[in-house]
C-alpha atoms as a PDB file:
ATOM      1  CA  UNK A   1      55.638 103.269 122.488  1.00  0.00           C
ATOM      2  CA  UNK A   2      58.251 106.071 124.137  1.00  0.00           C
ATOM      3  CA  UNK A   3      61.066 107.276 122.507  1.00  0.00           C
ATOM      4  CA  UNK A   4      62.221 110.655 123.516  1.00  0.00           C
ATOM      5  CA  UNK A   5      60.454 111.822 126.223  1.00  0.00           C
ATOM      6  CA  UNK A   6      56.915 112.528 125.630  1.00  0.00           C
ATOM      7  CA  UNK A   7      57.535 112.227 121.633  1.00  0.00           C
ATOM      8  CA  UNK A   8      56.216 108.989 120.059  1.00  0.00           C
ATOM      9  CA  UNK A   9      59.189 106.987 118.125  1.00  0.00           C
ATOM     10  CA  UNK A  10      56.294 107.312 114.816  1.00  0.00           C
ATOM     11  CA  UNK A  11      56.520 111.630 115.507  1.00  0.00           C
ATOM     12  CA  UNK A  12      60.134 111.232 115.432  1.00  0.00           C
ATOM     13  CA  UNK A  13      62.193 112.567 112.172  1.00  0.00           C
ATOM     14  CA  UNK A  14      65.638 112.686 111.693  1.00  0.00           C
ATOM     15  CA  UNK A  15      65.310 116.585 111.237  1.00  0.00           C
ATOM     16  CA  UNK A  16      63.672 117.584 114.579  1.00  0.00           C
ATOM     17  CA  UNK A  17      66.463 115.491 116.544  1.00  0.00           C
ATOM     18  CA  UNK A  18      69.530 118.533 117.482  1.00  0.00           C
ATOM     19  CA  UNK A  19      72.718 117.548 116.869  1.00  0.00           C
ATOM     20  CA  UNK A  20      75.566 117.992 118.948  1.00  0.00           C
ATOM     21  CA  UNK A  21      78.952 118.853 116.672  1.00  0.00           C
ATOM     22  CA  UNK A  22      81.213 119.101 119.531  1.00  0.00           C
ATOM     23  CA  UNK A  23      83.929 116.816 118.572  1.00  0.00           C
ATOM     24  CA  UNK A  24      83.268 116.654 114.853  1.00  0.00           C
ATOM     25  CA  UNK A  25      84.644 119.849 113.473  1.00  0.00           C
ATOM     26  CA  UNK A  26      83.742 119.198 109.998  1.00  0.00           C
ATOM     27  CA  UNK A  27      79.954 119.279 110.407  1.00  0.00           C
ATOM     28  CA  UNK A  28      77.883 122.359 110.970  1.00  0.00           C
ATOM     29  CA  UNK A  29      74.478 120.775 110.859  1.00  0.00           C
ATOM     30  CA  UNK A  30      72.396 121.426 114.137  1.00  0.00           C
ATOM     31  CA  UNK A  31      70.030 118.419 113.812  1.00  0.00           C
ATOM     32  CA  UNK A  32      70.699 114.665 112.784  1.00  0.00           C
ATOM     33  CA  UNK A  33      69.167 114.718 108.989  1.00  0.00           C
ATOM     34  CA  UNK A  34      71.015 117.833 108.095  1.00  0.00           C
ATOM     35  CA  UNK A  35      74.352 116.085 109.552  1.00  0.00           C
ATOM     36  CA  UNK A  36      73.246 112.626 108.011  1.00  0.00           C
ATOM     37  CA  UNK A  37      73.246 114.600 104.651  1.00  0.00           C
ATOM     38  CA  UNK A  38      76.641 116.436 105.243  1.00  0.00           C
ATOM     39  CA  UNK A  39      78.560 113.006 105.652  1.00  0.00           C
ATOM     40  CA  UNK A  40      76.750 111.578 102.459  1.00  0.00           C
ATOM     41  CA  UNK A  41      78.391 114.730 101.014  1.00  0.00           C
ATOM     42  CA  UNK A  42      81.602 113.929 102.247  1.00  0.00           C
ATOM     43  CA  UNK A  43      81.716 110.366 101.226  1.00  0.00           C
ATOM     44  CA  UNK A  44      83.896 110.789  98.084  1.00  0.00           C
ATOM     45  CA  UNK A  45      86.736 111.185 100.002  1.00  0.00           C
ATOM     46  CA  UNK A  46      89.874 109.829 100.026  1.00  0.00           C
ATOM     47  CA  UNK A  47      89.154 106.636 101.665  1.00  0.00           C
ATOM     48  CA  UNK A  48      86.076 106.032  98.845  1.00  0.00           C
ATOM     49  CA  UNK A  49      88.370 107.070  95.766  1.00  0.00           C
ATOM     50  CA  UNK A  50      89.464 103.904  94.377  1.00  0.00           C
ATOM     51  CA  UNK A  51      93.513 103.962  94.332  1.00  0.00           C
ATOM     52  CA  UNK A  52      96.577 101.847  93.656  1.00  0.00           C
ATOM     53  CA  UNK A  53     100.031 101.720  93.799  1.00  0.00           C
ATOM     54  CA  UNK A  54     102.545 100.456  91.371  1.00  0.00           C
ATOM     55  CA  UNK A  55     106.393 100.301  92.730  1.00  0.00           C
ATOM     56  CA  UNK A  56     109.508 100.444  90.770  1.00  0.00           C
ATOM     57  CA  UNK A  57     112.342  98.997  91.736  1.00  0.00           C
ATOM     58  CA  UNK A  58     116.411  99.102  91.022  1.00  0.00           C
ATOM     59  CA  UNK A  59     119.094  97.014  92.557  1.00  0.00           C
ATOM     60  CA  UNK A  60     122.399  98.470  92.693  1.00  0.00           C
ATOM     61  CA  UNK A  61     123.629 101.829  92.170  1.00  0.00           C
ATOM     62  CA  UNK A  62     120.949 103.591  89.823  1.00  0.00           C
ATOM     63  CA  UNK A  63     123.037 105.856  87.125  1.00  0.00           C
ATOM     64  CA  UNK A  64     122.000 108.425  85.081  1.00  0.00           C
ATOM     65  CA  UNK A  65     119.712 108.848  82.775  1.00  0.00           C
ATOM     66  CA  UNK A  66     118.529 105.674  84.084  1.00  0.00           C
ATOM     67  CA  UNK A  67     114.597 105.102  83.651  1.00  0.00           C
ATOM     68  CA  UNK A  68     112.479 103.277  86.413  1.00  0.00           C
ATOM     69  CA  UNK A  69     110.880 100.081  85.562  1.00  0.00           C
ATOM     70  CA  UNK A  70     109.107  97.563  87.150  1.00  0.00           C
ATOM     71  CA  UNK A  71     113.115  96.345  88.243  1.00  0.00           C
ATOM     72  CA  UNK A  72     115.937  97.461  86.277  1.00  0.00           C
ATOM     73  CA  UNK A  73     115.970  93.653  84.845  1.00  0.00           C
ATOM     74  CA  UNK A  74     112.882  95.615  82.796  1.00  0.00           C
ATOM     75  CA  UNK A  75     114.388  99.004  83.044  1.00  0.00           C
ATOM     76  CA  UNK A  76     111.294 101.755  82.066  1.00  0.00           C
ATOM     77  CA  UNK A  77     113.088 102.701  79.210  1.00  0.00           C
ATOM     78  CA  UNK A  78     112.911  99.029  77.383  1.00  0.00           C
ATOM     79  CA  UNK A  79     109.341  98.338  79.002  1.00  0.00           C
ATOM     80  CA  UNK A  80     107.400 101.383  79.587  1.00  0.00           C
ATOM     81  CA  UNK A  81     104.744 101.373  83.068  1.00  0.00           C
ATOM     82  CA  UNK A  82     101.117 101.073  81.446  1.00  0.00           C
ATOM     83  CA  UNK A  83      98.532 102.712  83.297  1.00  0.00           C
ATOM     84  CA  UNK A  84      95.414 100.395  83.942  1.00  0.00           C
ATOM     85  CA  UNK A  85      93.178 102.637  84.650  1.00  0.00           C
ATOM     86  CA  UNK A  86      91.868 106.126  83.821  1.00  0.00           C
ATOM     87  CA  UNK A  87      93.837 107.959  86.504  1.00  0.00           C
ATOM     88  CA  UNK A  88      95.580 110.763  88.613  1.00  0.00           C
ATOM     89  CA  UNK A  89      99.287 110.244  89.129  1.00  0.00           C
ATOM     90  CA  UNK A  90      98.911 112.157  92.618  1.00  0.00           C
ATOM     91  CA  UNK A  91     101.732 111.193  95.082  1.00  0.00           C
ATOM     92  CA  UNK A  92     104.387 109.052  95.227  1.00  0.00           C
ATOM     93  CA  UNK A  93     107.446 107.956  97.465  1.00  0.00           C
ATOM     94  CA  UNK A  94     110.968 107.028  96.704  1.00  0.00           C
ATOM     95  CA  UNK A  95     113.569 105.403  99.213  1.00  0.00           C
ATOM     96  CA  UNK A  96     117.114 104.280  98.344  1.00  0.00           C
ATOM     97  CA  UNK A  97     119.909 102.649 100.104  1.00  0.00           C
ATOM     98  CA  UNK A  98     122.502 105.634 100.464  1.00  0.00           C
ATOM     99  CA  UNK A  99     121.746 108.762 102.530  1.00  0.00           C
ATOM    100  CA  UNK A 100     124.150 111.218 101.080  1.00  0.00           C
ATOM    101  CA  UNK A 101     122.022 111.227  97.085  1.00  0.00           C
ATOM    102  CA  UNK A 102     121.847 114.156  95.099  1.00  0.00           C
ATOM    103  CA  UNK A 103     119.688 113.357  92.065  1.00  0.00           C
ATOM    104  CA  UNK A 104     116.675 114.713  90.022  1.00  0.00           C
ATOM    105  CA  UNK A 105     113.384 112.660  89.186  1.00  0.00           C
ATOM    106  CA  UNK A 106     111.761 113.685  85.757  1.00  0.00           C
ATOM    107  CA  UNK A 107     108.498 112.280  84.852  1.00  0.00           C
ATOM    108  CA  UNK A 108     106.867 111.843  81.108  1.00  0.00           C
ATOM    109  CA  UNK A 109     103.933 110.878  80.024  1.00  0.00           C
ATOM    110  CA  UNK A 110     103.884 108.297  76.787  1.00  0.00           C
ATOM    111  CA  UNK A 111     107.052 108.881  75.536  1.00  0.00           C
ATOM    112  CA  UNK A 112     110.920 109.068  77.205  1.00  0.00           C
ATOM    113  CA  UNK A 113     111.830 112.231  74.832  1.00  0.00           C
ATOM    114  CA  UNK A 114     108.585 113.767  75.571  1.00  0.00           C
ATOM    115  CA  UNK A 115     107.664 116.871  77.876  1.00  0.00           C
ATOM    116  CA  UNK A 116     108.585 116.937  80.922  1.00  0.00           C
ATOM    117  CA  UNK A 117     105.480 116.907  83.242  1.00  0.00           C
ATOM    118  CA  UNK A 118     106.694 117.092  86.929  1.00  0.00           C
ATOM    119  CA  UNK A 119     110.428 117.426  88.257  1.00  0.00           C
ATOM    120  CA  UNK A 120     111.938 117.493  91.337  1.00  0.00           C
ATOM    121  CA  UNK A 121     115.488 117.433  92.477  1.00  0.00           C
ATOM    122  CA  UNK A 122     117.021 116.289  95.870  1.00  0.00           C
ATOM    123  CA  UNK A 123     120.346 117.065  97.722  1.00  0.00           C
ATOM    124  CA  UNK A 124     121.925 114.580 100.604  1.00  0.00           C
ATOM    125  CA  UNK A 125     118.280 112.513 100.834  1.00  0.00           C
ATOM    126  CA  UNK A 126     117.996 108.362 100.807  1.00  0.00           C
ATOM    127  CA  UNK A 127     113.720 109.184 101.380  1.00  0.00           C
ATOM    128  CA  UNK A 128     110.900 111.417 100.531  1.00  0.00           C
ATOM    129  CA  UNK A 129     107.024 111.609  99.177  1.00  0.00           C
ATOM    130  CA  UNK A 130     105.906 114.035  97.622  1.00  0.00           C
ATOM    131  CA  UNK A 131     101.979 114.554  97.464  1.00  0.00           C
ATOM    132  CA  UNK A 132     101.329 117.564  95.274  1.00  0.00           C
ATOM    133  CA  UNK A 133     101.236 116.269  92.028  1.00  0.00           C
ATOM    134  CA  UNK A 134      98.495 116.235  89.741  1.00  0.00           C
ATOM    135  CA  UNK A 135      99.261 114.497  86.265  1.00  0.00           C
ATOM    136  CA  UNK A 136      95.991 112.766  84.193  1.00  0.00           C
ATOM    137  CA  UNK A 137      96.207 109.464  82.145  1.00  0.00           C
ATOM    138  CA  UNK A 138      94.163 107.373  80.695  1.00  0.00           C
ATOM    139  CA  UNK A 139      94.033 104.235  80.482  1.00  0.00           C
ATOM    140  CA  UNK A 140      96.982 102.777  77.946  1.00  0.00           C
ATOM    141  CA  UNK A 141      99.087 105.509  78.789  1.00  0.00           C
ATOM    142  CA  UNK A 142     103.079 104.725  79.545  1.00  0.00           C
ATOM    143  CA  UNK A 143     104.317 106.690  82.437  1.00  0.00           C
ATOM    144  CA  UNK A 144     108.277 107.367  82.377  1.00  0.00           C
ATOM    145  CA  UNK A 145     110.346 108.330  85.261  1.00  0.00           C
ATOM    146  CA  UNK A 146     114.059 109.270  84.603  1.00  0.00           C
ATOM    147  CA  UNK A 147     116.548 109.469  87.262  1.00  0.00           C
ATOM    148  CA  UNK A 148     118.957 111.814  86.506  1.00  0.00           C
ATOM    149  CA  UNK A 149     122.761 111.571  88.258  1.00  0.00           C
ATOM    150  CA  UNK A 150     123.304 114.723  90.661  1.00  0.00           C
ATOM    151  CA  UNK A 151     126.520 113.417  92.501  1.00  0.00           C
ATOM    152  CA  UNK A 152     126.219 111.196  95.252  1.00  0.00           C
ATOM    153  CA  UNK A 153     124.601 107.917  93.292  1.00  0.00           C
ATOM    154  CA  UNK A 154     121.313 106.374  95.099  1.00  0.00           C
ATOM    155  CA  UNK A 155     121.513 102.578  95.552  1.00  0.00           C
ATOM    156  CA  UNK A 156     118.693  99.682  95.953  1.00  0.00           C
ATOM    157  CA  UNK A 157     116.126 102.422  94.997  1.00  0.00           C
ATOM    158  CA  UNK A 158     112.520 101.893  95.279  1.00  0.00           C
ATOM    159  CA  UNK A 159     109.967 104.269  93.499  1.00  0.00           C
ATOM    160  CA  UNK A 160     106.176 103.762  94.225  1.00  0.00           C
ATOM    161  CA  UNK A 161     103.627 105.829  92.226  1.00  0.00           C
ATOM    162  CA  UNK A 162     100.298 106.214  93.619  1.00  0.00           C
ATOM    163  CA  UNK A 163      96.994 107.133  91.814  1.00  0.00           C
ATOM    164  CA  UNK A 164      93.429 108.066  92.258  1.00  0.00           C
ATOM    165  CA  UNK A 165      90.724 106.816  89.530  1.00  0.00           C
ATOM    166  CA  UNK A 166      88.929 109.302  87.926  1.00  0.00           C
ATOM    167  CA  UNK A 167      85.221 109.239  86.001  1.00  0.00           C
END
């Protein structure tokens, strides 16, 4: 039987077939093993790296000092977010009603007096994500995000964390 021309399917190895990587950037190899091998490398990407999401939520104007819970009928400060798994706190969004807040977003890790891991502050903005965060936990850890009154009050807020598991 014929496979490439004049080469026998049974001579045929992954390693003497070239590879073309016009149109995939990413790969350098010049023959099919070498590429097969490269993507195998690659697959602990994003799209492979288990993740989840967990949203907080507030109705109504959000005041100060307030802490983010699963809804503020179980504000964060009364029932703290358990992490399930050991995990990256790695990006997160946060949306609210009014497009004229000014407020600051302070996040702790198993306590609400404790340090102060990652901060950020906002002027005149109802939306953002922010995806250059890196905070560990493991699992059983409380995560604790305090919003923090800058002048113009967000409203119907919604804060969803996003992590990455980790070995």
């Amino acid at each position: 039987m014929s496979g490439i021309k004049g080469v026998s399917v049974d001579e045929l190895s992954a390693d003497a077939v070239a590879f073309d990587s016009t149109g995939s950037p990413n790969i350098t190899a010049d023959n099919v093993q070498d590429a097969i091998l490269e993507n195998e490398g690659a697959a602990d990407t994003a799209l492979n790296t288990p993740r989840y999401a967990i949203p907080l939520l507030h109705n109504g104007t959000v005041g100060g000092g307030t802490f983010f819970g699963y809804s503020n009928l179980l504000p964060g400060n009364d029932t703290p977010i358990i992490i399930p798994l050991k995990s990256e706190l790695f990006e997160f969004t946060y949306s609210n009603k009014n497009s004229n807040a000014d407020y600051t977003l302070e996040f702790r890790k198993n306590s609400t007096t404790g340090t102060i891991l990652y901060t950020i502050s906002k002027t005149n903005t109802q939306f953002f994500t922010d995806a250059i965060i890196n905070i560990p936990f493991d699992v059983g850890d409380e995560i604790y995000v305090k919003y923090i009154d800058n002048g113009g009050n967000s409203s119907d807020a919604v804060l969803v964390l996003f992590f990455k598991a980790v070995p």
